[in-house]
Protein backbone atom coordinates (compact mmCIF):
# COMPACT_ATOMS: atom_id res chain seq x y z
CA UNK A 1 -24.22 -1.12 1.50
CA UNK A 2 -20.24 -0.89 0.89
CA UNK A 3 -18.40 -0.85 4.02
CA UNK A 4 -15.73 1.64 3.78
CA UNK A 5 -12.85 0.04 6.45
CA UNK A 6 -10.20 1.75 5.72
CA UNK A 7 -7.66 -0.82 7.91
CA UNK A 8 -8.08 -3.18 5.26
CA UNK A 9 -8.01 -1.18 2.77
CA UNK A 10 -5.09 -2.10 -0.25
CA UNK A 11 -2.97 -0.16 -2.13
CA UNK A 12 -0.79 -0.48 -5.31
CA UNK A 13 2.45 1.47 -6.53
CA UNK A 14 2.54 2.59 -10.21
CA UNK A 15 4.18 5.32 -11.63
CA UNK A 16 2.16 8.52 -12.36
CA UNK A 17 2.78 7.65 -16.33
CA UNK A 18 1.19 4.01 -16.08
CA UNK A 19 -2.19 5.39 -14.96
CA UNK A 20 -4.75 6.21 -17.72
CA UNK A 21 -6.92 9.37 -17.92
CA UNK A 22 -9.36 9.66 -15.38
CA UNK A 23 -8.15 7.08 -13.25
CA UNK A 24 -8.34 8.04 -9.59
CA UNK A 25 -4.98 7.81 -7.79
CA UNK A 26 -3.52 8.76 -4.24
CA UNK A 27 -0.21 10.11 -3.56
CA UNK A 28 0.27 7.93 -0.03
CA UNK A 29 -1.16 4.23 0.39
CA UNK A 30 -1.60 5.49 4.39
CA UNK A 31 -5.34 5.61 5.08
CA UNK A 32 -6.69 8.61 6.67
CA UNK A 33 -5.90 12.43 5.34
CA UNK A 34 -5.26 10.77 1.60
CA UNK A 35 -6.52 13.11 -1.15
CA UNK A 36 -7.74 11.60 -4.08
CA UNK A 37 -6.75 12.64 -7.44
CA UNK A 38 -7.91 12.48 -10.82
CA UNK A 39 -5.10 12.20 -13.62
CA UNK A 40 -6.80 15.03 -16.52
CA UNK A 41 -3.66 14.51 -19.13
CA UNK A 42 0.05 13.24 -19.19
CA UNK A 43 1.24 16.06 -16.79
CA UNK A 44 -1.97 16.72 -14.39
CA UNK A 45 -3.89 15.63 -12.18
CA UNK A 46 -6.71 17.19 -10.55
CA UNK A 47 -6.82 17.18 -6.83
CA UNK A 48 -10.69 16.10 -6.19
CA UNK A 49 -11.24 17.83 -2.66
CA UNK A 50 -9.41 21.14 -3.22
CA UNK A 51 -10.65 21.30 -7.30
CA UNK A 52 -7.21 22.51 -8.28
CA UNK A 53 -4.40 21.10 -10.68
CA UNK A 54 -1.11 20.17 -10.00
CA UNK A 55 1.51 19.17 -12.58
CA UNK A 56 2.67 15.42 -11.66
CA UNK A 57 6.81 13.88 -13.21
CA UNK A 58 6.25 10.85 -15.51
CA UNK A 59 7.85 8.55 -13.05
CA UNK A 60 6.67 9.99 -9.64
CA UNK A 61 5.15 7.19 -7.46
CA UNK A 62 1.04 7.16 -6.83
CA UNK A 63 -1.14 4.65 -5.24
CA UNK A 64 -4.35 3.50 -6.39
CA UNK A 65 -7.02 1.27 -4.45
CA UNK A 66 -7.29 -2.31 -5.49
């Protein structure tokens, strides 16, 4: 079984435009109350607990998990 610590877990800054379709994404690298999201095209990204869609800038900063 995985074991989800979230102390260790690691982040990594890309700009919203570097991430692919689908690829999951946060908006903070803090642990804790960070949403996941789900970029859905070039502009969007779908925000996974809430199931609503937000428009995202090209170069706005995200995190993903590495």
């Amino acid at each position: 079984m995985a074991d989800n610590n979230q102390a260790n877990d690691r982040y990594k800054k890309f700009r919203f435009s570097e991430l692919e379709i689908n690829e999951l994404f946060w908006q903070t690298n803090i642990p804790g109350d960070n949403i996941p999201w789900r970029k859905t095209n070039e502009t969007q990204a779908l925000n996974i607990k809430a199931q609503t869609t937000h428009k995202f800038q090209s170069n706005t900063v995200v995190w993903q998990k590495i």
